[in-house]
Protein backbone atom coordinates (compact mmCIF):
# COMPACT_ATOMS: atom_id res chain seq x y z
CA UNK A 1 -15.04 130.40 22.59
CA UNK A 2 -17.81 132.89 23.48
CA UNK A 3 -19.30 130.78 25.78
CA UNK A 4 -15.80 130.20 27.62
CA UNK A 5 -15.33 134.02 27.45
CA UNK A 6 -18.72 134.41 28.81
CA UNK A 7 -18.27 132.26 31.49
CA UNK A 8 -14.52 134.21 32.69
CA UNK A 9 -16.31 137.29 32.41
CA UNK A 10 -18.84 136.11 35.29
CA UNK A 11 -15.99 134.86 37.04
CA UNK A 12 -14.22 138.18 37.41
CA UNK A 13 -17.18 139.76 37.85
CA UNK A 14 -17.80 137.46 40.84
CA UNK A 15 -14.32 138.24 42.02
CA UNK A 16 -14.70 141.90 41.59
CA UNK A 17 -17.76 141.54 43.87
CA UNK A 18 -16.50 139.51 46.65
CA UNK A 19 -12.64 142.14 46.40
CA UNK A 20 -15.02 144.92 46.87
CA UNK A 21 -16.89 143.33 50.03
CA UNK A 22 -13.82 142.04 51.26
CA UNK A 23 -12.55 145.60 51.44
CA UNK A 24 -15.66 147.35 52.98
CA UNK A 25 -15.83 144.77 55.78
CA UNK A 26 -11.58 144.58 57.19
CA UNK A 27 -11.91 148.95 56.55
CA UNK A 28 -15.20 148.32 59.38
CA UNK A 29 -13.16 145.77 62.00
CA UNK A 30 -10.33 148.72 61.46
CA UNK A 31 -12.50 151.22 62.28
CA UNK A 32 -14.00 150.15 65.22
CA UNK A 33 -10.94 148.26 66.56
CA UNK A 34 -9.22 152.17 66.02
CA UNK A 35 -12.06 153.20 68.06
CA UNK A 36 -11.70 150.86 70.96
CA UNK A 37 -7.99 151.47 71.14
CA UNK A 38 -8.53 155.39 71.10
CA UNK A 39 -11.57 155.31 73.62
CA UNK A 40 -9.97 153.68 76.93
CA UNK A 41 -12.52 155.21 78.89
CA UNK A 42 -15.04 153.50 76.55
CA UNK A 43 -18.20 151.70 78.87
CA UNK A 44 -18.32 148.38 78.95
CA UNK A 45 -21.95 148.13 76.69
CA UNK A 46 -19.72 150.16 73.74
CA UNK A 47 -16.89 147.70 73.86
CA UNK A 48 -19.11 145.45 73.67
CA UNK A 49 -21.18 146.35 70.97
CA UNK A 50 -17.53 147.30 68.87
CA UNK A 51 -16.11 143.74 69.59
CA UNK A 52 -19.97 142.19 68.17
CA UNK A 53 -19.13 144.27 65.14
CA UNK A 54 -15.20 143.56 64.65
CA UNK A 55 -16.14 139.80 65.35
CA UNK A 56 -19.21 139.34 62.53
CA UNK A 57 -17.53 141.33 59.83
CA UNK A 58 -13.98 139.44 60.58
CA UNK A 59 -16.09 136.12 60.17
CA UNK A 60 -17.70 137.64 56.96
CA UNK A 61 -13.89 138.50 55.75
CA UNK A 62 -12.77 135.23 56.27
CA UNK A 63 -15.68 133.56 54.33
CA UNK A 64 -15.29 136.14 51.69
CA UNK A 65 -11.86 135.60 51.15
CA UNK A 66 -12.57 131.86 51.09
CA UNK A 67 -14.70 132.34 48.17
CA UNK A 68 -12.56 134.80 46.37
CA UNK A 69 -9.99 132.58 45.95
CA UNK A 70 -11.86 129.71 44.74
CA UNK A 71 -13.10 132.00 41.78
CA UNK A 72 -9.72 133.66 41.67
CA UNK A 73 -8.13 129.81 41.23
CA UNK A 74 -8.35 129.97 37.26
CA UNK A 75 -5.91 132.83 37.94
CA UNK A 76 -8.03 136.30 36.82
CA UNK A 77 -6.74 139.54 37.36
CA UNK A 78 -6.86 141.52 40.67
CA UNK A 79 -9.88 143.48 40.75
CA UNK A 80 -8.78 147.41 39.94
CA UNK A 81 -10.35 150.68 41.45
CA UNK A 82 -11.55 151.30 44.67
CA UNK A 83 -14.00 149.01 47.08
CA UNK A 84 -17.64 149.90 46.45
CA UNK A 85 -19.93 149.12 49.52
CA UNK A 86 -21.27 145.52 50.00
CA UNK A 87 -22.99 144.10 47.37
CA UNK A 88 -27.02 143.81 47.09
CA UNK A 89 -28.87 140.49 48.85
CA UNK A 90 -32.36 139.05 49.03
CA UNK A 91 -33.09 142.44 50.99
CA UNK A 92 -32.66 144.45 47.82
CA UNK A 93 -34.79 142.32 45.80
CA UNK A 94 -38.26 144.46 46.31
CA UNK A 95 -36.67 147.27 45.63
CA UNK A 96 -35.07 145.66 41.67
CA UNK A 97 -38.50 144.08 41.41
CA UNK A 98 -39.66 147.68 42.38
CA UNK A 99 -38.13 149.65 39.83
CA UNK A 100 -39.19 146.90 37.18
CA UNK A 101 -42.64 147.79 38.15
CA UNK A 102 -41.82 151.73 37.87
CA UNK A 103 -40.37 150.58 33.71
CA UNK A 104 -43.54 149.47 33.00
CA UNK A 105 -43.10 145.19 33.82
CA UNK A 106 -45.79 143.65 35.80
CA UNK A 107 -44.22 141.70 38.15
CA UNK A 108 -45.53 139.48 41.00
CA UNK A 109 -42.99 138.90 43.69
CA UNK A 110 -43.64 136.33 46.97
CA UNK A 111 -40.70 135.61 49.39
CA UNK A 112 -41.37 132.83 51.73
CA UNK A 113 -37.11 132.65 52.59
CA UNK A 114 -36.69 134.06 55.96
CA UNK A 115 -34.95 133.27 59.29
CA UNK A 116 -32.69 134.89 62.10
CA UNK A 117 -30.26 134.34 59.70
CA UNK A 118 -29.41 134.18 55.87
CA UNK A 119 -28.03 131.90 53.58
CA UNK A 120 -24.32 133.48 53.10
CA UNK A 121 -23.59 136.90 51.51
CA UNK A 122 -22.10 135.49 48.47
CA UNK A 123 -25.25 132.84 48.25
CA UNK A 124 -27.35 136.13 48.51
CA UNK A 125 -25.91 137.93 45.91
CA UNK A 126 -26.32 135.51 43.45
CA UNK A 127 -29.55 134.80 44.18
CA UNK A 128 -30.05 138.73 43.53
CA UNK A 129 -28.01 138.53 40.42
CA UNK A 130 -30.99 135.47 39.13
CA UNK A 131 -33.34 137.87 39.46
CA UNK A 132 -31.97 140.60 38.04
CA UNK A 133 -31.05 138.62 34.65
CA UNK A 134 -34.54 137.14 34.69
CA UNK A 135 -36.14 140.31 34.57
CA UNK A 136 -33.89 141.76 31.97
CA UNK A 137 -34.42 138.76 29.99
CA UNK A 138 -38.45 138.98 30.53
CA UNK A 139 -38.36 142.76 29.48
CA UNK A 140 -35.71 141.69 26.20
CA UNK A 141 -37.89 138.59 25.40
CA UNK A 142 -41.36 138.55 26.38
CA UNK A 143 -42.18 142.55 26.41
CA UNK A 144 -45.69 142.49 27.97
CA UNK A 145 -45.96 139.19 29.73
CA UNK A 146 -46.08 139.09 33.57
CA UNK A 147 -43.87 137.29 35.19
CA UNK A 148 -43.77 135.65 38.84
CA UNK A 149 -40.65 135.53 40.99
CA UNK A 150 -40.48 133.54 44.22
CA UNK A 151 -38.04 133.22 47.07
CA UNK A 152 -38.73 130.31 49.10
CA UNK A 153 -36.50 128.38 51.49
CA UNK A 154 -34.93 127.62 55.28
CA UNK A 155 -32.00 126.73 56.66
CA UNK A 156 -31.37 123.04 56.07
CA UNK A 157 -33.15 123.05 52.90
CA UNK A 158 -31.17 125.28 50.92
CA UNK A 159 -32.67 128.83 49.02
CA UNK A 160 -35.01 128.53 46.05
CA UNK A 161 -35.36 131.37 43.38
CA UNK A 162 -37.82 130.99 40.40
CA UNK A 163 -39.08 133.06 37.67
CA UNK A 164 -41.75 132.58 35.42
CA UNK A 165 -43.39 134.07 32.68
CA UNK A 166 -45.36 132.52 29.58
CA UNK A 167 -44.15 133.55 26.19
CA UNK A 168 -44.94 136.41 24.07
CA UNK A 169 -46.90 135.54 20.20
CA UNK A 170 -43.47 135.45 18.14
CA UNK A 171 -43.52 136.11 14.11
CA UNK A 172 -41.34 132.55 13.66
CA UNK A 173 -39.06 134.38 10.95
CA UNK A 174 -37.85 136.33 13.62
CA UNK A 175 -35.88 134.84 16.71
CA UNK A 176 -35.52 136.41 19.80
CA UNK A 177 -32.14 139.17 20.30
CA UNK A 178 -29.38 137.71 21.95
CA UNK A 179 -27.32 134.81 21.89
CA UNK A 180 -27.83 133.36 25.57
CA UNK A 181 -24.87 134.62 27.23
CA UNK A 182 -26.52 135.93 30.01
CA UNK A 183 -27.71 132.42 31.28
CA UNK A 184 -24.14 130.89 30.77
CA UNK A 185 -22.78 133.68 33.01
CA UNK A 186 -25.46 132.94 35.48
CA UNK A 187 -25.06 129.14 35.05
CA UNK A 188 -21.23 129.80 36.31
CA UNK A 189 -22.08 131.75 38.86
CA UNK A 190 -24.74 129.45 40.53
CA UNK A 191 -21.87 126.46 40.14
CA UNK A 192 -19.28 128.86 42.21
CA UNK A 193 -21.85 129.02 44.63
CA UNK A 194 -22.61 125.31 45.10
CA UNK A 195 -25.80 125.53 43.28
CA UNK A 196 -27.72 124.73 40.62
CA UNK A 197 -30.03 126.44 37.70
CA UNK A 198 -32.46 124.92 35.23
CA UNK A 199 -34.32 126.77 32.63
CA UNK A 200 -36.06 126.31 29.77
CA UNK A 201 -39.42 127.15 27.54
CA UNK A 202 -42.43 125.16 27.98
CA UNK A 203 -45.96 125.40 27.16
CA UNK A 204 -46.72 127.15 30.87
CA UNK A 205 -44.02 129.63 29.44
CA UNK A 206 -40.27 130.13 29.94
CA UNK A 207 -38.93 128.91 33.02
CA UNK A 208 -35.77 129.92 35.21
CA UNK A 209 -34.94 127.63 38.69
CA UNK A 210 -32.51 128.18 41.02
CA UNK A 211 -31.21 125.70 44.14
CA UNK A 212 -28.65 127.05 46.43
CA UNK A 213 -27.09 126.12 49.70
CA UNK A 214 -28.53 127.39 52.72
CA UNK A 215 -26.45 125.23 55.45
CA UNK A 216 -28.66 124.83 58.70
């Protein structure tokens, strides 16, 4: 039952997500589509620039609101309060590996993923979200160990995330906090996104693997 409650959770937290991204983008193609309307003396390099921005982010809606309601098929609640602004990516990552750094982790981060553009937002933000719960887990569970996160991928091949670090000298009487939650959320939310995540302690250390889709 926890783990089933565990895995909901991440699903309404994935929904909550993709609402408030949903929301941020249609309130932008309103904007400037209220500006082109208002500005009929507009030049023709503004128009264009406001239709390239109420086109992308009316692509992004659509593929947002795809995803949403796959997550939202189990039937979750509607996402309350009001939209927050997009969601972090893989360009947010330095800075959460950043402020690891600033709490006293050492962390060594290499991203070889990069191309005109992106996997899609919602494959971004997991990969974010992978991380994120790898670091927590590093700081919970190994307190002291480095740990090594890559980014590595291309369009075609899909988007790679791994995190690494060996394991901390444990007193055996003692296990480590927590009961593993964390990773069953995570496991959910790779699946939603067409993925998959392997992880596991070996003698190199304790090992977290992500493959996601990155369509050429």
């Amino acid at each position: 039952m926890r783990v089933d409650q565990a895995r909901l959770t991440e699903r309404t937290r994935i929904a909550r997500e993709m609402h408030d991204v949903l929301a941020h983008r249609l309130s932008l193609v309103s904007l400037h589509a209220g500006a082109l309307e208002m500005r009929a003396d507009a030049r023709p390099a503004e128009v264009a620039t406001a239709a390239g921005v109420i086109r992308a982010n009316a692509h992004q809606a659509l593929e947002e609101l795809r995803a949403v309601i796959g997550v939202l098929r189990a039937g979750t609640s509607e996402a309350a309060g009001p939209p927050e602004p997009p969601q972090p990516g893989l360009a947010d990552v330095p800075e959460l590996v950043q402020a690891a750094r600033g709490a006293g982790a050492e962390v060594h981060y290499e991203c070889g993923a990069g191309a005109a553009a992106g996997p899609a937002p919602a494959v971004e933000r997991t990969a974010y979200r992978i991380v994120q719960e790898a670091l927590t887990n590093a700081r919970k569970h190994a307190p002291g160990m480095a740990v090594r996160v890559l980014l590595s991928g291309a369009p075609g091949d899909g988007l790679r995330v791994l995190v690494t670090n060996p394991l901390p000298p444990r007193d055996p009487r003692h296990g480590p906090p927590g009961a593993g939650l964390g990773l069953v959320g995570l496991g959910e939310r790779v699946a939603l996104a067409g993925g998959r995540l392997d992880h596991g302690a070996g003698p190199a250390g304790f090992r977290l693997e992500a493959r996601l889709p990155w369509p050429a």
